[in-house]
N, C-alpha and C. Protein backbone atom coordinates (compact mmCIF):
# COMPACT_ATOMS: atom_id res chain seq x y z
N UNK A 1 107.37 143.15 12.56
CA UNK A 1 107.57 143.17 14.00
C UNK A 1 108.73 142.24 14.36
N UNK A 2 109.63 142.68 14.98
CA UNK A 2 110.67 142.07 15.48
C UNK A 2 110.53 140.63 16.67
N UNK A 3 110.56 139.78 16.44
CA UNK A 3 110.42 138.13 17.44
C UNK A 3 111.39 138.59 18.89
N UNK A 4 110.65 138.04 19.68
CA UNK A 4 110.70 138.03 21.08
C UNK A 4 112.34 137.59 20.78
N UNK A 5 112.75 136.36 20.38
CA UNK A 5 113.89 135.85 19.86
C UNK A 5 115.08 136.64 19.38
N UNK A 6 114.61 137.37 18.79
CA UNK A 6 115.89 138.64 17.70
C UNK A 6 115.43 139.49 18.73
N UNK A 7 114.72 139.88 19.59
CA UNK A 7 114.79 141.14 20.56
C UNK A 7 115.94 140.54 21.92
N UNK A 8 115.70 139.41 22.09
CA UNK A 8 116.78 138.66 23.41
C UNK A 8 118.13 138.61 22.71
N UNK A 9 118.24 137.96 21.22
CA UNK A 9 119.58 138.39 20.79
C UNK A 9 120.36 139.47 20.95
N UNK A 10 119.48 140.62 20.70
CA UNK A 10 120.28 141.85 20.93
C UNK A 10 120.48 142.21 22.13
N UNK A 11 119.80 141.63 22.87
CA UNK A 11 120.07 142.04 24.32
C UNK A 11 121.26 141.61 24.72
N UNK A 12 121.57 140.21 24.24
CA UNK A 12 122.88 139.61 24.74
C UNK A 12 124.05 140.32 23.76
N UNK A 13 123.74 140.81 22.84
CA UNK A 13 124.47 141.39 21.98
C UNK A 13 125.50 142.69 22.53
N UNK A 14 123.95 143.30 23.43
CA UNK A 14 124.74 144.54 24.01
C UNK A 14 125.64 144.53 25.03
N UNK A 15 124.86 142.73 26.05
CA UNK A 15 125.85 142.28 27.26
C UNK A 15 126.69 142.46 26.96
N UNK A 16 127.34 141.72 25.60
CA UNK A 16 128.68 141.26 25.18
C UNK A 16 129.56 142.16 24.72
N UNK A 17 128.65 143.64 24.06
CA UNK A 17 129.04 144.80 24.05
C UNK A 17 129.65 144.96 25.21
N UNK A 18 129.15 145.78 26.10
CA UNK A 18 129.45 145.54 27.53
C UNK A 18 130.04 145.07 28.17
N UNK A 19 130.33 143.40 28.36
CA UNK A 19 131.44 142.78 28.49
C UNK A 19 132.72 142.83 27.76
N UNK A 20 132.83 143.00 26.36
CA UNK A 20 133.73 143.37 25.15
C UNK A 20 134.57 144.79 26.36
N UNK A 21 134.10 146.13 26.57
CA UNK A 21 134.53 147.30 26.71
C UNK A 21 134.95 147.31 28.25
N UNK A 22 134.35 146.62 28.84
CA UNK A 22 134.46 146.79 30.53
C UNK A 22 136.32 145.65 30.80
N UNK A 23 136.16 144.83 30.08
CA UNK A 23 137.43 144.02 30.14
C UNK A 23 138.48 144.54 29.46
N UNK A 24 138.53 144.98 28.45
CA UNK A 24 139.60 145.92 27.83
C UNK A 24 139.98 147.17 28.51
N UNK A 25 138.94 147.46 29.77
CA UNK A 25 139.18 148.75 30.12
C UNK A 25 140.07 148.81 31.46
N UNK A 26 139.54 147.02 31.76
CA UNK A 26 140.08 146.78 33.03
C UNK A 26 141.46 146.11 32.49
N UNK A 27 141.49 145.80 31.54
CA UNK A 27 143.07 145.14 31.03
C UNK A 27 144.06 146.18 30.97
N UNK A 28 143.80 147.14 30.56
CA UNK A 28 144.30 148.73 30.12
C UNK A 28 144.59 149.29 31.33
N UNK A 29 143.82 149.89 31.81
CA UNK A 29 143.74 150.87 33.15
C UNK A 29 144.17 150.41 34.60
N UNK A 30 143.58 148.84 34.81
CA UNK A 30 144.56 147.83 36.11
C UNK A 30 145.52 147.31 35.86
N UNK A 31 145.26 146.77 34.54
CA UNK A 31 146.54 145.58 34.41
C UNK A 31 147.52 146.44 34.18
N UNK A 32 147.82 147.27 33.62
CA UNK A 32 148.25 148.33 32.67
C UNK A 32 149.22 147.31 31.38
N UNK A 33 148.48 146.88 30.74
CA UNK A 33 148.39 145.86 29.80
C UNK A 33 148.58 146.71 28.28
N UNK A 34 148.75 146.04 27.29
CA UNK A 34 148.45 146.37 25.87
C UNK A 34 146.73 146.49 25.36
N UNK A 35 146.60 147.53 24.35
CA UNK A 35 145.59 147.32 24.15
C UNK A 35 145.09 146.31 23.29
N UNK A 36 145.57 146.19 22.61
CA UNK A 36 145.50 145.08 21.70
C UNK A 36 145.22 143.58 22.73
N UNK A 37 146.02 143.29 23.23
CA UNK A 37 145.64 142.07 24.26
C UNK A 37 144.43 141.83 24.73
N UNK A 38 144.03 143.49 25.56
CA UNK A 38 143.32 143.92 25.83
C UNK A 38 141.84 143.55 25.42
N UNK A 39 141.68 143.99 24.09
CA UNK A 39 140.66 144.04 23.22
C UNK A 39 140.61 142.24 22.79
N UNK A 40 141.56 141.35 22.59
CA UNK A 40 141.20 140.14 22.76
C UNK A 40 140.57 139.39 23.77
N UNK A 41 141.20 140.06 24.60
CA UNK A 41 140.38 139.43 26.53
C UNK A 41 139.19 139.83 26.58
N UNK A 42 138.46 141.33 25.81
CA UNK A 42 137.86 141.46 25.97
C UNK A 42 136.50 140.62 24.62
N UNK A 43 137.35 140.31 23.77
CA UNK A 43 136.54 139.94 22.83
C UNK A 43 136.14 137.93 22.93
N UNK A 44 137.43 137.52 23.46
CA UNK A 44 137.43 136.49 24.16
C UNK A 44 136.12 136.04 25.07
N UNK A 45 135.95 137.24 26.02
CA UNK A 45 134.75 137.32 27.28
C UNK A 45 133.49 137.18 26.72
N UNK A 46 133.59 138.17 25.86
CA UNK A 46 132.16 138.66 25.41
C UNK A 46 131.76 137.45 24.48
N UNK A 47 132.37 136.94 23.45
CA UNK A 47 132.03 135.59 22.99
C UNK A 47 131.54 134.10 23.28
N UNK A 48 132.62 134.01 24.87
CA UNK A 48 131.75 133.04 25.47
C UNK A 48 130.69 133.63 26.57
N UNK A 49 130.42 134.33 27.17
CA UNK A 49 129.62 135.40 27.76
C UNK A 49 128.38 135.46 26.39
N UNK A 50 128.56 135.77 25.40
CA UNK A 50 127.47 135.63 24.48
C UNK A 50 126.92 133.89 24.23
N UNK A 51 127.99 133.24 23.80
CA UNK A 51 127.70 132.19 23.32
C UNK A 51 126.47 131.49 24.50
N UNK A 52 126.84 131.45 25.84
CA UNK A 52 126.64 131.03 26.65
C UNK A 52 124.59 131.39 27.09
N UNK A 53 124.54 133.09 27.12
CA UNK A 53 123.28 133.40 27.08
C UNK A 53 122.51 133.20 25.35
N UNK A 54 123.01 133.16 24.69
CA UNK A 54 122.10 132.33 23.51
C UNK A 54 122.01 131.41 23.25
N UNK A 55 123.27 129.98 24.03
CA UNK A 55 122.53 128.96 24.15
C UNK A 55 121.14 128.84 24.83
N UNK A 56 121.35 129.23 25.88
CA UNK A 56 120.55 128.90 27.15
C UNK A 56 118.90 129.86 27.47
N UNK A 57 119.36 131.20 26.91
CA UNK A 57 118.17 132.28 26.90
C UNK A 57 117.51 132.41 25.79
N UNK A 58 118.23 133.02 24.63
CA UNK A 58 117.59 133.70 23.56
C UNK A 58 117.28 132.68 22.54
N UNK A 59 118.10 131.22 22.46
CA UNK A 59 117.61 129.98 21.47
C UNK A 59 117.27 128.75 22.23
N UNK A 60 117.28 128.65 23.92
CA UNK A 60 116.78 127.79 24.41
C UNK A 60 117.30 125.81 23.94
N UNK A 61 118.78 125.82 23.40
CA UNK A 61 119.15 125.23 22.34
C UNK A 61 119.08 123.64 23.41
N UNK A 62 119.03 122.54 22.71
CA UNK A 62 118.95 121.66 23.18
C UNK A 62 120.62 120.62 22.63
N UNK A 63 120.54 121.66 21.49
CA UNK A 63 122.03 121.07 20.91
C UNK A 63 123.42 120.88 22.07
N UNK A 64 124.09 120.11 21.59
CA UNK A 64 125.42 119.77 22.76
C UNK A 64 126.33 121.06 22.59
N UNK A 65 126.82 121.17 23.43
CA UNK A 65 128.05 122.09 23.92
C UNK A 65 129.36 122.23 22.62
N UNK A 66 129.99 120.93 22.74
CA UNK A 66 130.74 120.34 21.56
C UNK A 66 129.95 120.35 20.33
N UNK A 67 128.94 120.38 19.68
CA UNK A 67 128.48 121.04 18.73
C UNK A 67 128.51 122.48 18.25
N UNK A 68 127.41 122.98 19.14
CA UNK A 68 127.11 124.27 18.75
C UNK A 68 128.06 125.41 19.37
N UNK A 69 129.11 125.34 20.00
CA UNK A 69 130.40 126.31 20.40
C UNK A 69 131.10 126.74 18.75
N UNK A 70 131.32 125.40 18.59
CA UNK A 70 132.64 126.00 17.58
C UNK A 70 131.98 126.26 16.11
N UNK A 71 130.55 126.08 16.12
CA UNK A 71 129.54 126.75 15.38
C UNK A 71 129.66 127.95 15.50
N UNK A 72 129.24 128.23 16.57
CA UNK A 72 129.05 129.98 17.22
C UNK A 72 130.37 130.68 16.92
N UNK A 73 131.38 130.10 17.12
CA UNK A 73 132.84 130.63 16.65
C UNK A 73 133.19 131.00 15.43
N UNK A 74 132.47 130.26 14.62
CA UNK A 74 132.63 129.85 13.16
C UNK A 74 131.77 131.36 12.81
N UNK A 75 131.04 131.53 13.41
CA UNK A 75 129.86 132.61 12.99
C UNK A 75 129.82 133.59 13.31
N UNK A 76 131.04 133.90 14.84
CA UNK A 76 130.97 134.99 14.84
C UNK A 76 132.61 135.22 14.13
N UNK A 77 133.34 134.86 13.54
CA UNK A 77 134.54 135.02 12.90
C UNK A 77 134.01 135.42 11.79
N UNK A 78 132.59 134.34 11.08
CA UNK A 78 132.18 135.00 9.38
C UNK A 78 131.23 136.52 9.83
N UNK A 79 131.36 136.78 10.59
CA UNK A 79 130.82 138.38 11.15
C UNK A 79 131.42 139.20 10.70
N UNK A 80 132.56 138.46 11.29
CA UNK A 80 134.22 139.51 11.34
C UNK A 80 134.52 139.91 10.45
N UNK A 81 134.28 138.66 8.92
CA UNK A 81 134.95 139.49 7.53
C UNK A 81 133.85 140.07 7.06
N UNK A 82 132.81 139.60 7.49
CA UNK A 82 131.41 140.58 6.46
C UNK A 82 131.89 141.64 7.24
N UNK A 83 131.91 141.95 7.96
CA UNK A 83 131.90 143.44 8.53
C UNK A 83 133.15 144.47 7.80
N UNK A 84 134.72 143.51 7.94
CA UNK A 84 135.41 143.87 7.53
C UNK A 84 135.75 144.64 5.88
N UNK A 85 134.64 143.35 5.33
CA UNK A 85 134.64 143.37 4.11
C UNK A 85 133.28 144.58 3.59
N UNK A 86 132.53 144.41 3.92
CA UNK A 86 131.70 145.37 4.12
C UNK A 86 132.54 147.12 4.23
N UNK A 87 133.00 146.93 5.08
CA UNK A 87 133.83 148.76 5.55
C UNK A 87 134.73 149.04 4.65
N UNK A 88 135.47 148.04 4.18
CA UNK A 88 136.62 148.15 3.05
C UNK A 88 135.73 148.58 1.69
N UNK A 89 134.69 147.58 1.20
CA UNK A 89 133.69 148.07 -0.11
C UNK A 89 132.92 149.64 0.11
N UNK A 90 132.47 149.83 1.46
CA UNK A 90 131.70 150.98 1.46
C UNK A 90 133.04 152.28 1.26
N UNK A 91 133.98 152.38 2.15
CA UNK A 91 134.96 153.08 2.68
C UNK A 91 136.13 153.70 1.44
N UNK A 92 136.75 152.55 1.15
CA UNK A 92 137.35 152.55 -0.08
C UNK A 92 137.16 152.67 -1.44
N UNK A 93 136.24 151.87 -1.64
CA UNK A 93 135.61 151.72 -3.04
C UNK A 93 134.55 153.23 -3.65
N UNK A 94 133.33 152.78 -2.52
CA UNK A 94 132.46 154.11 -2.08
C UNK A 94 132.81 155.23 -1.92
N UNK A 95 133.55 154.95 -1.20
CA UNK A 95 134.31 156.35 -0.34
C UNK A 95 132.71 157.12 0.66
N UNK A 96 132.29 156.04 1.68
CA UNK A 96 131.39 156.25 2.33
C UNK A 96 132.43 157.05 3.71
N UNK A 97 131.70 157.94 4.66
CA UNK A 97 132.20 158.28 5.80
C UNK A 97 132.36 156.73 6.82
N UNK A 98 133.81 156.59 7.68
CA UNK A 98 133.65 155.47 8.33
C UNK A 98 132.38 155.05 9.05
N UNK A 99 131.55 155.94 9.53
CA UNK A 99 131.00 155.81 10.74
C UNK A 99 129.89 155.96 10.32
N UNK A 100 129.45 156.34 8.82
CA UNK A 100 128.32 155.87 8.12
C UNK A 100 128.02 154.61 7.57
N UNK A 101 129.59 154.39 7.37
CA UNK A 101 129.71 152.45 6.89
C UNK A 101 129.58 152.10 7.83
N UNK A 102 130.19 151.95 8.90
CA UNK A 102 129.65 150.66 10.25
C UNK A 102 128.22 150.54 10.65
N UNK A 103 128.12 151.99 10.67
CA UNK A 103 126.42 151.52 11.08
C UNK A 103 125.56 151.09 9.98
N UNK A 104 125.67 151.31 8.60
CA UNK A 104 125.31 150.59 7.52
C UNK A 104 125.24 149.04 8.12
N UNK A 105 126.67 148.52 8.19
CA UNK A 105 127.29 147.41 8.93
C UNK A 105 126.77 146.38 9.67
N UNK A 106 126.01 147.54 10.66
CA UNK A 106 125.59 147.19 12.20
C UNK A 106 124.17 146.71 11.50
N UNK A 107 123.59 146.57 10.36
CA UNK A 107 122.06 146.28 10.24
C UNK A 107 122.32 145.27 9.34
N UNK A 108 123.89 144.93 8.93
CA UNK A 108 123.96 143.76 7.88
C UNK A 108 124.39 142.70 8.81
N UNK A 109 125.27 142.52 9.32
CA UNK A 109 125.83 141.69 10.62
C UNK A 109 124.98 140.84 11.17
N UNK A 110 124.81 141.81 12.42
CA UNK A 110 123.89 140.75 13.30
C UNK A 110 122.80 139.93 12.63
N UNK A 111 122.01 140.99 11.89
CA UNK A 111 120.93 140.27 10.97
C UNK A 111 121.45 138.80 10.51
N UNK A 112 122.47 138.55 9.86
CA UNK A 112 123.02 137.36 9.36
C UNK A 112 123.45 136.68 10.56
N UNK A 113 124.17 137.28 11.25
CA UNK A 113 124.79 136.03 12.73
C UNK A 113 123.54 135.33 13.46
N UNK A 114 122.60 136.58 13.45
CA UNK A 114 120.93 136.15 14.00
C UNK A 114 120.58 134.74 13.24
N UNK A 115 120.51 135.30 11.76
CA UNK A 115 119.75 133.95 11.02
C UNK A 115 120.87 132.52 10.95
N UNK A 116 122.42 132.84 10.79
CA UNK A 116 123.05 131.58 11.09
C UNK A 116 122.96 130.86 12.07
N UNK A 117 123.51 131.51 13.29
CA UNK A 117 122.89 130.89 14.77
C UNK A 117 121.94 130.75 15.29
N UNK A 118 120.82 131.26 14.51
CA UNK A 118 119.01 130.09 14.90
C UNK A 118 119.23 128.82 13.98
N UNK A 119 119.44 129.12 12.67
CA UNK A 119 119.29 128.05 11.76
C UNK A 119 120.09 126.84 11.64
N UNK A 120 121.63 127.03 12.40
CA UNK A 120 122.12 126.18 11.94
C UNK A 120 123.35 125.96 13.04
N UNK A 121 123.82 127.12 14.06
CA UNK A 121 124.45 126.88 15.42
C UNK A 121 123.33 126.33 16.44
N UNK A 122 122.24 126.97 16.31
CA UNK A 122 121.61 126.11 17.66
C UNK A 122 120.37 125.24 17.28
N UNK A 123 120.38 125.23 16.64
CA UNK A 123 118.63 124.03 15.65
C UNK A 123 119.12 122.61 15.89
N UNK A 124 118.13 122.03 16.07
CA UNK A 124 118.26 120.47 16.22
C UNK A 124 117.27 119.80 15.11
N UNK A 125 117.33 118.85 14.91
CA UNK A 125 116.45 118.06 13.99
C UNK A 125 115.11 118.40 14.60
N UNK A 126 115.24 118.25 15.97
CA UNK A 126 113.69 118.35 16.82
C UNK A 126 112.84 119.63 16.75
N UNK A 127 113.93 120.71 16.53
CA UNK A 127 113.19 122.37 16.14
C UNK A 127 112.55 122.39 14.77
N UNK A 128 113.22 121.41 13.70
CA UNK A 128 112.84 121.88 12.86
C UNK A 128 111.28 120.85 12.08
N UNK A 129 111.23 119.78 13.52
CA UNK A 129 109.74 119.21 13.53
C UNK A 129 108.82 119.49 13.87
């Protein structure tokens, strides 16, 4: 059974989804911007937009700001190459369909960003007494 905890993660997961696509769309289509930029502003948002509801909602963290940020950064960047690295081994190597590798992907990822950022972006000495 999935923890109340890893069910609020994903929730903010999808915000940030959400926030991620709605800012790139508005960078694109108003700004009439690059996409590429785009997709940083939007990935930019959604990161602290995430970071922000899993301090405060889904890990309730008591840890400092100046701590656990550039944790969360750290973690969601080692996302970035598992994922990356992940699509390149399935894709290339495999020769899996893309869109069968990501979602492969999508159940290796978060799972790990989940267990880094309980265990070790937002844990305090006091959680783990």
């Amino acid at each position: 059974m999935l923890s109340k905890q890893f069910i609020r993660y994903a929730v903010v997961g999808a915000l940030g989804t959400g926030i991620h696509l709605v800012t790139l769309t508005l960078w694109v289509e108003w700004l009439k911007s690059d996409p590429i930029s785009g997709t940083v502003a939007g990935f930019v948002g959604a990161l602290l937009a995430s970071y922000t509801l899993n301090h405060c909602w889904t890990f309730r963290s008591s840890r400092a700001h100046h701590e656990s940020l550039w944790r969360y950064i750290a973690v969601s960047l080692s996302g970035l190459v598992l994922n990356i690295t992940m699509m390149y081994v399935l894709v290339y190597i495999f020769n899996f369909w893309y869109l069968g590798a990501q979602l492969a992907v999508i159940f290796v990822v978060p799972t790990t960003n989940y267990l880094l950022n309980r265990h070790w972006t937002f844990s305090t000495k006091a959680d783990a007494g």
